[in-house]
Structure formats: structure tokens, C-alpha cells
PDB file of N, CA and C in Angstrom:
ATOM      1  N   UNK A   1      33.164  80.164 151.242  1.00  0.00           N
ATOM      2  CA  UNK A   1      34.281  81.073 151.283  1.00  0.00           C
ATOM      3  C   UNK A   1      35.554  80.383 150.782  1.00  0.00           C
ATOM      4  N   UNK A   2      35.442  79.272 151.384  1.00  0.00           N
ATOM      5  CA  UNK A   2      37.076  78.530 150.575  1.00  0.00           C
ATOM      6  C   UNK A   2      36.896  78.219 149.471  1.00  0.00           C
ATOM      7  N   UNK A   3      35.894  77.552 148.632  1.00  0.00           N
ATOM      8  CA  UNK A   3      35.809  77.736 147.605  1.00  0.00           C
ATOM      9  C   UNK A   3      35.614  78.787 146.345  1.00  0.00           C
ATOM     10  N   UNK A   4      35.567  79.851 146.777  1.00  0.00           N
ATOM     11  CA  UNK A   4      35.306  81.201 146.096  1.00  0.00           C
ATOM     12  C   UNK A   4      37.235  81.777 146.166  1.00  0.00           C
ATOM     13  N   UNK A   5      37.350  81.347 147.697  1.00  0.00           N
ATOM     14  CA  UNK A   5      39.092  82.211 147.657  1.00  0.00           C
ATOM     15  C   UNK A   5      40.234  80.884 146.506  1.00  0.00           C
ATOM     16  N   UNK A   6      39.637  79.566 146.440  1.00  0.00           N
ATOM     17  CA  UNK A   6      40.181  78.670 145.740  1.00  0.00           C
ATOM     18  C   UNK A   6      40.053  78.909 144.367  1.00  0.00           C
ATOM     19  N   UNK A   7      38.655  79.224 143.686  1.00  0.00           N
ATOM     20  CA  UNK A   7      38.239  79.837 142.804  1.00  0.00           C
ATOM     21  C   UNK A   7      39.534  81.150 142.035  1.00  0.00           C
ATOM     22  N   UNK A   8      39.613  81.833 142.771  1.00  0.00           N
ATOM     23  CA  UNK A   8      39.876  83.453 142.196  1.00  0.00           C
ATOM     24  C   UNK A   8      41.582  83.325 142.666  1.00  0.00           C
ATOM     25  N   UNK A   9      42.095  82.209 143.214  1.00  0.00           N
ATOM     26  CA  UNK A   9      43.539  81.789 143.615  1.00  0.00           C
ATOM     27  C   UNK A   9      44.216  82.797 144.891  1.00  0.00           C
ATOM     28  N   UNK A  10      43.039  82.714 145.944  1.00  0.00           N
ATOM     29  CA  UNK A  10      43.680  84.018 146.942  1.00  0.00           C
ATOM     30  C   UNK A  10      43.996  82.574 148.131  1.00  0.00           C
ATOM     31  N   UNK A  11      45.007  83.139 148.845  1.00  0.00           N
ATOM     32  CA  UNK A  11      45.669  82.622 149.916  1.00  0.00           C
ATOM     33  C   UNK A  11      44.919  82.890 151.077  1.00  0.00           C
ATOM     34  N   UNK A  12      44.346  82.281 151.560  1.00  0.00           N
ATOM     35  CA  UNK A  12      43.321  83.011 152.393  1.00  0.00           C
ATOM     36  C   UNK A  12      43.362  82.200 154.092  1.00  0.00           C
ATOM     37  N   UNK A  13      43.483  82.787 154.947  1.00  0.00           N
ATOM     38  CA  UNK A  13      43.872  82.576 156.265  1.00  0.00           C
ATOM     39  C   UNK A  13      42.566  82.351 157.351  1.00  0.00           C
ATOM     40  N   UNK A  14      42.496  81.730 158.272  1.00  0.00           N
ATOM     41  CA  UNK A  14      41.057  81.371 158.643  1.00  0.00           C
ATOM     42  C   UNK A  14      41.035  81.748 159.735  1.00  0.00           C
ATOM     43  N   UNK A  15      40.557  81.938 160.805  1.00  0.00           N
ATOM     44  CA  UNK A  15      40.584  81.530 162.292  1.00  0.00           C
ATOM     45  C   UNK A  15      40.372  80.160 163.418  1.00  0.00           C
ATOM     46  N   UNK A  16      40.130  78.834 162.531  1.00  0.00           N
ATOM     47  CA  UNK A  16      39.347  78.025 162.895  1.00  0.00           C
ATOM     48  C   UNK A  16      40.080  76.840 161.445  1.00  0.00           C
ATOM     49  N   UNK A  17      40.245  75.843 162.317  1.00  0.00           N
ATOM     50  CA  UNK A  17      41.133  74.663 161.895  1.00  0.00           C
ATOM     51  C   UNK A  17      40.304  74.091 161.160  1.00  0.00           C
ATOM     52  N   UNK A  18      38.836  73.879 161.483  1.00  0.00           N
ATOM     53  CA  UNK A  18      37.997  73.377 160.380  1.00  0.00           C
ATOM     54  C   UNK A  18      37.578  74.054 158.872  1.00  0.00           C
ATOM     55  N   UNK A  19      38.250  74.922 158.770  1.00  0.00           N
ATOM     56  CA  UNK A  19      38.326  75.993 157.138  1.00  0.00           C
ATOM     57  C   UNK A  19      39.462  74.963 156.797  1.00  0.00           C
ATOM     58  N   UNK A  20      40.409  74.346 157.737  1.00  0.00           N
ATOM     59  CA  UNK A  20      41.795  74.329 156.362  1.00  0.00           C
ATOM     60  C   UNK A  20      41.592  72.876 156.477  1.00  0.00           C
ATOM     61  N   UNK A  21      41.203  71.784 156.826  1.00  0.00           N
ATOM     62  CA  UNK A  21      40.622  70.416 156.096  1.00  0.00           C
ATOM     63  C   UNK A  21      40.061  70.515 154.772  1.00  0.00           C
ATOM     64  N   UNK A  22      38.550  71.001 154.438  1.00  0.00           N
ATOM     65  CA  UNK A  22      38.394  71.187 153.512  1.00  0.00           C
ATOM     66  C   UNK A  22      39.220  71.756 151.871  1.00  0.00           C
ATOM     67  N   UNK A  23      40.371  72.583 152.669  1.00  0.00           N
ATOM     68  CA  UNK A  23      40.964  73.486 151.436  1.00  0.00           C
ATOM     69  C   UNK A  23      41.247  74.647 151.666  1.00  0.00           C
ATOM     70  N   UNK A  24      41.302  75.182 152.844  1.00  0.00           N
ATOM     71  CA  UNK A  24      41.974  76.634 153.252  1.00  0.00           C
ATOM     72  C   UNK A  24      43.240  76.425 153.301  1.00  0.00           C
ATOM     73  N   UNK A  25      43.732  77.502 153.164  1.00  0.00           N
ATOM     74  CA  UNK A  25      45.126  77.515 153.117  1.00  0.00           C
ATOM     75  C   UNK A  25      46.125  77.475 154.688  1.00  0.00           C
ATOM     76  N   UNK A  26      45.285  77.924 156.028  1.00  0.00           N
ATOM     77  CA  UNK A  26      45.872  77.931 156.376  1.00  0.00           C
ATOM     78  C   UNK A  26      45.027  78.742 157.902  1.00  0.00           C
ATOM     79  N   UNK A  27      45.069  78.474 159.297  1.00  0.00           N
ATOM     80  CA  UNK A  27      44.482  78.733 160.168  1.00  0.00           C
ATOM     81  C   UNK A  27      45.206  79.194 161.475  1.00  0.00           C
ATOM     82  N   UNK A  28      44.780  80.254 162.165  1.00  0.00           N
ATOM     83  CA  UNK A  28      45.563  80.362 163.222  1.00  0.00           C
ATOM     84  C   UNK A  28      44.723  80.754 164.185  1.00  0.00           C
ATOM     85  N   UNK A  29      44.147  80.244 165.171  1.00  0.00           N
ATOM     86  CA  UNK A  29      43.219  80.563 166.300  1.00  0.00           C
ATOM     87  C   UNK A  29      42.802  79.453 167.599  1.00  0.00           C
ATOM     88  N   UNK A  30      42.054  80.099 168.254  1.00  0.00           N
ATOM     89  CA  UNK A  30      42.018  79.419 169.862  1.00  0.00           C
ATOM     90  C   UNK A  30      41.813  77.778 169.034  1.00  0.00           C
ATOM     91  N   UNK A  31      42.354  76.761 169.964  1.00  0.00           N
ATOM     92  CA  UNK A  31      42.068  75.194 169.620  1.00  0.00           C
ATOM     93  C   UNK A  31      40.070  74.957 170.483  1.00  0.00           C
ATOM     94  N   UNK A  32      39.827  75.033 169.577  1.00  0.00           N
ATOM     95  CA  UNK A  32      37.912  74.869 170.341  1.00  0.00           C
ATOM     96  C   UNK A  32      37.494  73.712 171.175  1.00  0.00           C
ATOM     97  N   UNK A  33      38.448  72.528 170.949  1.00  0.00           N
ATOM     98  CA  UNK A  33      38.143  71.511 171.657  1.00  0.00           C
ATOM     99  C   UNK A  33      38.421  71.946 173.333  1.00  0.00           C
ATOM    100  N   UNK A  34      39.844  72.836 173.145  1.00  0.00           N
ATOM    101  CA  UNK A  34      40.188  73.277 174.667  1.00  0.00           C
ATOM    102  C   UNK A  34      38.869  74.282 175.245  1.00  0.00           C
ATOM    103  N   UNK A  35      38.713  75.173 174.383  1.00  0.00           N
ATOM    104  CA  UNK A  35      37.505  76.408 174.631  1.00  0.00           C
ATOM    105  C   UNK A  35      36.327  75.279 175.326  1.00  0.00           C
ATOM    106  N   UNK A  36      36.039  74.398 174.808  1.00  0.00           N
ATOM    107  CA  UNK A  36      34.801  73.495 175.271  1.00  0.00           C
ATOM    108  C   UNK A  36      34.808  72.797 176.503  1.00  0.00           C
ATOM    109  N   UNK A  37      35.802  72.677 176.754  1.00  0.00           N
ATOM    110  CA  UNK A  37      36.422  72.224 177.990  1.00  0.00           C
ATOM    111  C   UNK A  37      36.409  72.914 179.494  1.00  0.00           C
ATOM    112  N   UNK A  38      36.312  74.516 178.732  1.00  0.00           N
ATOM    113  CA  UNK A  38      36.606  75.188 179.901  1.00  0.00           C
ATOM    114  C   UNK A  38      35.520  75.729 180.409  1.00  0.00           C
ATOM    115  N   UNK A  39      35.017  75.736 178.866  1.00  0.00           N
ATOM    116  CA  UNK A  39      33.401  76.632 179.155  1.00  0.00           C
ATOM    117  C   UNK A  39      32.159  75.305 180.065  1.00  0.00           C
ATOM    118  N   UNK A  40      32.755  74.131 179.909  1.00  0.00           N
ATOM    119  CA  UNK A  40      32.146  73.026 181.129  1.00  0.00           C
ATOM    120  C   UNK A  40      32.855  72.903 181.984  1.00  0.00           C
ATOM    121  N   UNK A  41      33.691  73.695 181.994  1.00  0.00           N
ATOM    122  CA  UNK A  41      34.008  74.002 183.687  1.00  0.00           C
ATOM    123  C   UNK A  41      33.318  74.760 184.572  1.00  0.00           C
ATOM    124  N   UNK A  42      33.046  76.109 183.488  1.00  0.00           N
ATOM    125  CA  UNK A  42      32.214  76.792 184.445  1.00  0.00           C
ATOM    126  C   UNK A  42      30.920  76.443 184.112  1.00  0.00           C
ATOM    127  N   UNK A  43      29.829  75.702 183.277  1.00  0.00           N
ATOM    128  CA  UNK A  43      28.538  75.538 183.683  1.00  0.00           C
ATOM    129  C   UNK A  43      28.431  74.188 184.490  1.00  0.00           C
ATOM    130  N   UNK A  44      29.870  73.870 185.547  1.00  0.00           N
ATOM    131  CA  UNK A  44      29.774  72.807 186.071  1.00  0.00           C
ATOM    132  C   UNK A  44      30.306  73.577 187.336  1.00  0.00           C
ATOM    133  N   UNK A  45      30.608  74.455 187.478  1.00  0.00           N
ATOM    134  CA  UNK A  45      30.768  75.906 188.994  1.00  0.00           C
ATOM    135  C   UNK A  45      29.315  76.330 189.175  1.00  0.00           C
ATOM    136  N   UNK A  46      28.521  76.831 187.768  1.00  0.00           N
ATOM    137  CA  UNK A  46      27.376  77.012 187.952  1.00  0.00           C
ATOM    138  C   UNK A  46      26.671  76.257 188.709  1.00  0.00           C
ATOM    139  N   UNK A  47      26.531  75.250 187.930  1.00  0.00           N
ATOM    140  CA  UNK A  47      24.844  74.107 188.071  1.00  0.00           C
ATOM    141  C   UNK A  47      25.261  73.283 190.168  1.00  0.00           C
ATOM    142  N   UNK A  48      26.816  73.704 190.318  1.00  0.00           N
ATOM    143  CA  UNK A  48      27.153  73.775 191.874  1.00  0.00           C
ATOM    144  C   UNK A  48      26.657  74.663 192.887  1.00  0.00           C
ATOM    145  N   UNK A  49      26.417  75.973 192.555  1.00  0.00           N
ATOM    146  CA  UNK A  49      25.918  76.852 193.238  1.00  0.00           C
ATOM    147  C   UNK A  49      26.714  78.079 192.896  1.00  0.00           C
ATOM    148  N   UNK A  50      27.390  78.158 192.075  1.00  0.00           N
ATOM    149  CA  UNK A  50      28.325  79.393 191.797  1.00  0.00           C
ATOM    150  C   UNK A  50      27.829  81.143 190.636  1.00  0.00           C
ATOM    151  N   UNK A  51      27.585  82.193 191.407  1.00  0.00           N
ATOM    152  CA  UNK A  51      26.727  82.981 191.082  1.00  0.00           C
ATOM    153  C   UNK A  51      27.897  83.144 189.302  1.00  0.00           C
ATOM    154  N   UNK A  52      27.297  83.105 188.467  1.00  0.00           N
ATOM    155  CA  UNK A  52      27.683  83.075 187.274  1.00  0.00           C
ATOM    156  C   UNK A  52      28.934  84.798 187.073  1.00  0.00           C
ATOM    157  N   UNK A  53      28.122  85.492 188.111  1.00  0.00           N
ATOM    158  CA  UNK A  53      28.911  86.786 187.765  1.00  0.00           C
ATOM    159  C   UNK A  53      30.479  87.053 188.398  1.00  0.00           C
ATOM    160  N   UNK A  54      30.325  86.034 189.477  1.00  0.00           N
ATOM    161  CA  UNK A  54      31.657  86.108 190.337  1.00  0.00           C
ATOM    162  C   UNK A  54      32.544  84.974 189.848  1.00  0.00           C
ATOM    163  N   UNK A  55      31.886  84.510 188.700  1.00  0.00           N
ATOM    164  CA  UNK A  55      33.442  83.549 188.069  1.00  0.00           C
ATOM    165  C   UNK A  55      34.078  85.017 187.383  1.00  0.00           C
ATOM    166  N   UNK A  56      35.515  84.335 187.321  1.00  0.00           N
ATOM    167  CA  UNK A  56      36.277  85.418 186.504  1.00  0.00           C
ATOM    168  C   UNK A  56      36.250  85.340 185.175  1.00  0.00           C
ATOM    169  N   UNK A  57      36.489  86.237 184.340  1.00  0.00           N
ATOM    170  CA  UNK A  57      36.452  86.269 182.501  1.00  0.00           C
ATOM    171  C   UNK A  57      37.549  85.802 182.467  1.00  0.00           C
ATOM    172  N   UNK A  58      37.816  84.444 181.171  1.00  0.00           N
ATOM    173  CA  UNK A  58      38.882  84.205 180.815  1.00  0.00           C
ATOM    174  C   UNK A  58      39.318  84.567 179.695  1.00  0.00           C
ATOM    175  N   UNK A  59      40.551  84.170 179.415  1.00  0.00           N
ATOM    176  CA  UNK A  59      40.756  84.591 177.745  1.00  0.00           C
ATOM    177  C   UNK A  59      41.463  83.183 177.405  1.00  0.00           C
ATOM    178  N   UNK A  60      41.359  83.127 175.939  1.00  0.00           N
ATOM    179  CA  UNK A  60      41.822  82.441 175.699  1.00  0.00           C
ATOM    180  C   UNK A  60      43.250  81.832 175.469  1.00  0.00           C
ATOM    181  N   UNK A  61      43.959  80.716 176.488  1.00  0.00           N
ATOM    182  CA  UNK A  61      45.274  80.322 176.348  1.00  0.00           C
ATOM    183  C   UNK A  61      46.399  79.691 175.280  1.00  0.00           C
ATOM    184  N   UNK A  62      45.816  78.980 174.459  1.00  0.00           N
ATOM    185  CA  UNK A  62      45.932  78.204 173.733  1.00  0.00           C
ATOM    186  C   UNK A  62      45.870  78.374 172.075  1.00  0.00           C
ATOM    187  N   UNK A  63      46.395  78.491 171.338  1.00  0.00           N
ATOM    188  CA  UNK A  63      46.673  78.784 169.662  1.00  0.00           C
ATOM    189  C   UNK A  63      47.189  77.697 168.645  1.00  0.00           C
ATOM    190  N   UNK A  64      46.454  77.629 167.644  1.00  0.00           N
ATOM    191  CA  UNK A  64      47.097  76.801 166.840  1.00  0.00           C
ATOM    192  C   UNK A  64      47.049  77.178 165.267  1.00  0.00           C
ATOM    193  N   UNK A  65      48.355  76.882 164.836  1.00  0.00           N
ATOM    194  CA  UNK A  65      48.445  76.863 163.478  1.00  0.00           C
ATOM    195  C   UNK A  65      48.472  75.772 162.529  1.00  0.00           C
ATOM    196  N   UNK A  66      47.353  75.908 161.763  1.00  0.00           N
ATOM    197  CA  UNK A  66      47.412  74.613 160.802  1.00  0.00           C
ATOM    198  C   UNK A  66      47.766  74.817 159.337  1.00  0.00           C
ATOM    199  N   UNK A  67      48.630  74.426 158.620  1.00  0.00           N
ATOM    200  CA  UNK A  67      48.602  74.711 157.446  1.00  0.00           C
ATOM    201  C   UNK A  67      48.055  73.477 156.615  1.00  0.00           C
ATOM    202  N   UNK A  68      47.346  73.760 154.962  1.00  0.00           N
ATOM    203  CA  UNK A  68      47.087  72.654 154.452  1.00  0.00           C
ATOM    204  C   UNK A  68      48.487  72.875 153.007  1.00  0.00           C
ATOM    205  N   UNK A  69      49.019  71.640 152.821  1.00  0.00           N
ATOM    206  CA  UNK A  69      50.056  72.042 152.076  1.00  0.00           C
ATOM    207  C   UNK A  69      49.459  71.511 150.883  1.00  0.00           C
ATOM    208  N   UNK A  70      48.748  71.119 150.845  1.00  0.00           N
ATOM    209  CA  UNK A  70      48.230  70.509 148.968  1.00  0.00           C
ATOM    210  C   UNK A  70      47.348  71.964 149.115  1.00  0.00           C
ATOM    211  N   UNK A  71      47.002  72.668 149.165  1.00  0.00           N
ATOM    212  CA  UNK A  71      46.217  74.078 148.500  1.00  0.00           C
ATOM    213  C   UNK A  71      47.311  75.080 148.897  1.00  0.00           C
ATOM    214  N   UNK A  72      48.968  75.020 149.686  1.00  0.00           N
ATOM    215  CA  UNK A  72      49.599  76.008 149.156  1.00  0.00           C
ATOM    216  C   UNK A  72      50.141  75.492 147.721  1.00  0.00           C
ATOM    217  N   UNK A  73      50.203  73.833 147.639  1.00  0.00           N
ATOM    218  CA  UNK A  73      50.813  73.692 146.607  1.00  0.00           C
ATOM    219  C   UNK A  73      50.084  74.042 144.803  1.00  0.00           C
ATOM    220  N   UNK A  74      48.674  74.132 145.264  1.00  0.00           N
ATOM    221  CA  UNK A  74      48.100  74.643 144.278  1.00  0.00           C
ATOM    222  C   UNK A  74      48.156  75.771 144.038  1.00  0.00           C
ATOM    223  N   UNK A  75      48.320  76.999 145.028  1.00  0.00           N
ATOM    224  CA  UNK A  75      48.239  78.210 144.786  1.00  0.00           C
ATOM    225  C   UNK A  75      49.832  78.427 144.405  1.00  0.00           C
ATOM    226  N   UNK A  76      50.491  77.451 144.268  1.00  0.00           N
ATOM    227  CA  UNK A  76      52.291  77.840 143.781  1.00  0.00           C
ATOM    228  C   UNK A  76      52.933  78.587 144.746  1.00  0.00           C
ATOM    229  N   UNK A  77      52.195  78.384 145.786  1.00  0.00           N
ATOM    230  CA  UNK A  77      52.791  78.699 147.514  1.00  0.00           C
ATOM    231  C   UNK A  77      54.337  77.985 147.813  1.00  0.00           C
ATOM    232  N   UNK A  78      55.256  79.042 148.152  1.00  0.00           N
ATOM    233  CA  UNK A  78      56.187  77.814 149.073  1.00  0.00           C
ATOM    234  C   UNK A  78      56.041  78.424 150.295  1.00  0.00           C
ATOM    235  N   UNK A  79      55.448  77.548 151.204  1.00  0.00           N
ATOM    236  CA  UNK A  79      55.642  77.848 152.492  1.00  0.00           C
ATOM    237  C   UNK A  79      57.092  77.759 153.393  1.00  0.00           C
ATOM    238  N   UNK A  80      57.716  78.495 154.213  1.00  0.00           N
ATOM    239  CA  UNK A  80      58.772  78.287 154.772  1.00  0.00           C
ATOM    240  C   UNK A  80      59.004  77.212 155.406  1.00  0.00           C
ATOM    241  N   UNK A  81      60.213  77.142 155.527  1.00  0.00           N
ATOM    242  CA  UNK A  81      60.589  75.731 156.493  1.00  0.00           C
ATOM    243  C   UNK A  81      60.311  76.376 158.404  1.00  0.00           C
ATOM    244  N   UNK A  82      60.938  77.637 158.564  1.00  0.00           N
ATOM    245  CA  UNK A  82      60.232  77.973 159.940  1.00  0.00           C
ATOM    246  C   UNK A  82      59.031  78.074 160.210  1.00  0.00           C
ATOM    247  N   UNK A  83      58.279  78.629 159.497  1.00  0.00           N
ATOM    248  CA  UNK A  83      56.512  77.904 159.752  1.00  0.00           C
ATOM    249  C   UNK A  83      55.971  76.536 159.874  1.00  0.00           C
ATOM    250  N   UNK A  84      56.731  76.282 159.025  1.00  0.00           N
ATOM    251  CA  UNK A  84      56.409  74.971 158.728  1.00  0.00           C
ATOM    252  C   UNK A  84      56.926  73.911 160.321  1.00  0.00           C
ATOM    253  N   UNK A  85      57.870  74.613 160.839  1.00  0.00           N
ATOM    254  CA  UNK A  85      58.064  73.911 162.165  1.00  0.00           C
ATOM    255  C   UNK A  85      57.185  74.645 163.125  1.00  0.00           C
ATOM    256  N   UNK A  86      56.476  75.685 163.206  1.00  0.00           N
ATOM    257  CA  UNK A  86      56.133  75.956 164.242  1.00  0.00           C
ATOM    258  C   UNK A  86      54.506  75.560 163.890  1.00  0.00           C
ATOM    259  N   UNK A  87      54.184  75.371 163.057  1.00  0.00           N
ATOM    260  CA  UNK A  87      52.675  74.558 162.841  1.00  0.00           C
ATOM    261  C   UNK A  87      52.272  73.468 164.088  1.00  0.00           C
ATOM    262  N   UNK A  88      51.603  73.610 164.466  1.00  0.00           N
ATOM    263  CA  UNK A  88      50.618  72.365 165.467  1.00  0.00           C
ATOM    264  C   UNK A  88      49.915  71.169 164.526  1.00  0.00           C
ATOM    265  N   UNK A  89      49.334  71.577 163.297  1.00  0.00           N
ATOM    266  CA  UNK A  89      49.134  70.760 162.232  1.00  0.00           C
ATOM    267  C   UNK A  89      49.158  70.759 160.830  1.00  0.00           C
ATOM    268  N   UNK A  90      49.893  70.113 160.499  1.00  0.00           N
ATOM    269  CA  UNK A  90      49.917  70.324 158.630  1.00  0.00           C
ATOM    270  C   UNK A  90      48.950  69.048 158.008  1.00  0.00           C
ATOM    271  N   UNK A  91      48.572  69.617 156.741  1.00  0.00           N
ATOM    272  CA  UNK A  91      47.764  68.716 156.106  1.00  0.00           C
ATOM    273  C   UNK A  91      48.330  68.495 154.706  1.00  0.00           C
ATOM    274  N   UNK A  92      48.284  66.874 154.515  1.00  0.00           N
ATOM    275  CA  UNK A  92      48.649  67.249 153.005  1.00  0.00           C
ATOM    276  C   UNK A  92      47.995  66.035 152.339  1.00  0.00           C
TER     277      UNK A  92
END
């Protein structure tokens, strides 16, 4: 997919921080390392004695934006300077 949206010069937005290492332009979604964390919380309530149905549903807390700035700079992107501060990670 990143190479096809790199291909045809589309700006293309991900959900998942590991699209914009490679060459995405740019990602905004739950941080997974935290998601992994939590989800061994509860198969560690479980494997305690905890009936799986009476944990509560969570949602997810946590967001991050990554931009990669060498593939806006290819696509002749200028990214803003206020994005550009509110990013969690830039790549360049």
C-alpha cells in the first residue's frame, strides 16, 4: 500500500506508526505498545480467577501522531509548523 500510494504521489494517512517508517506519510492511531500492555493486564485478571465477562470494556486512551518528513518532502508537502509540534514522532 505505501508503495503503490508513493508510486501514483498520494499523501496517504495510516492508522499505525509502523506504515510511516517505511514511507507513509503520516499516522494517527492508538500507540500498540500501550494496547499490549493492557490487554496483559487482563489475561493476567484472567489466568487469577477473574470471569473474563465481568472485566469492563476498555477503549482506547492513548494517540499518536507520527509524521515522516522525507516522503512529505517528496510529495512537495509542506507540512505545518502546528502539526509539526503536536506530533509524538517525526521521521526524517
Amino acid at each position: 500500500m505505501i508503495d503503490l500510494a508513493a508510486m501514483h504521489r498520494i499523501p496517504a494517512m495510516y492508522e499505525l506508526q509502523v506504515f510511516v517508517a517505511p514511507g507513509g506519510l503520516m499516522s494517527y492511531g492508538v500507540n500498540v505498545s500501550e494496547m499490549q500492555r493492557r490487554a496483559a493486564n487482563y489475561v493476567d485478571k484472567i489466568l487469577r480467577g477473574a470471569k473474563p465477562g465481568d472485566l469492563p470494556v476498555e477503549q482506547p486512551t492513548k494517540f499518536e501522531l507520527a509524521i515522516n518528513l522525507k516522503t512529505a518532502k517528496a510529495l512537495g508537502l509542506t507540512i505545518p509548523p502546528s502539526l509539526l509540534l503536536r506530533a509524538d514522532r517525526l521521521i526524517e
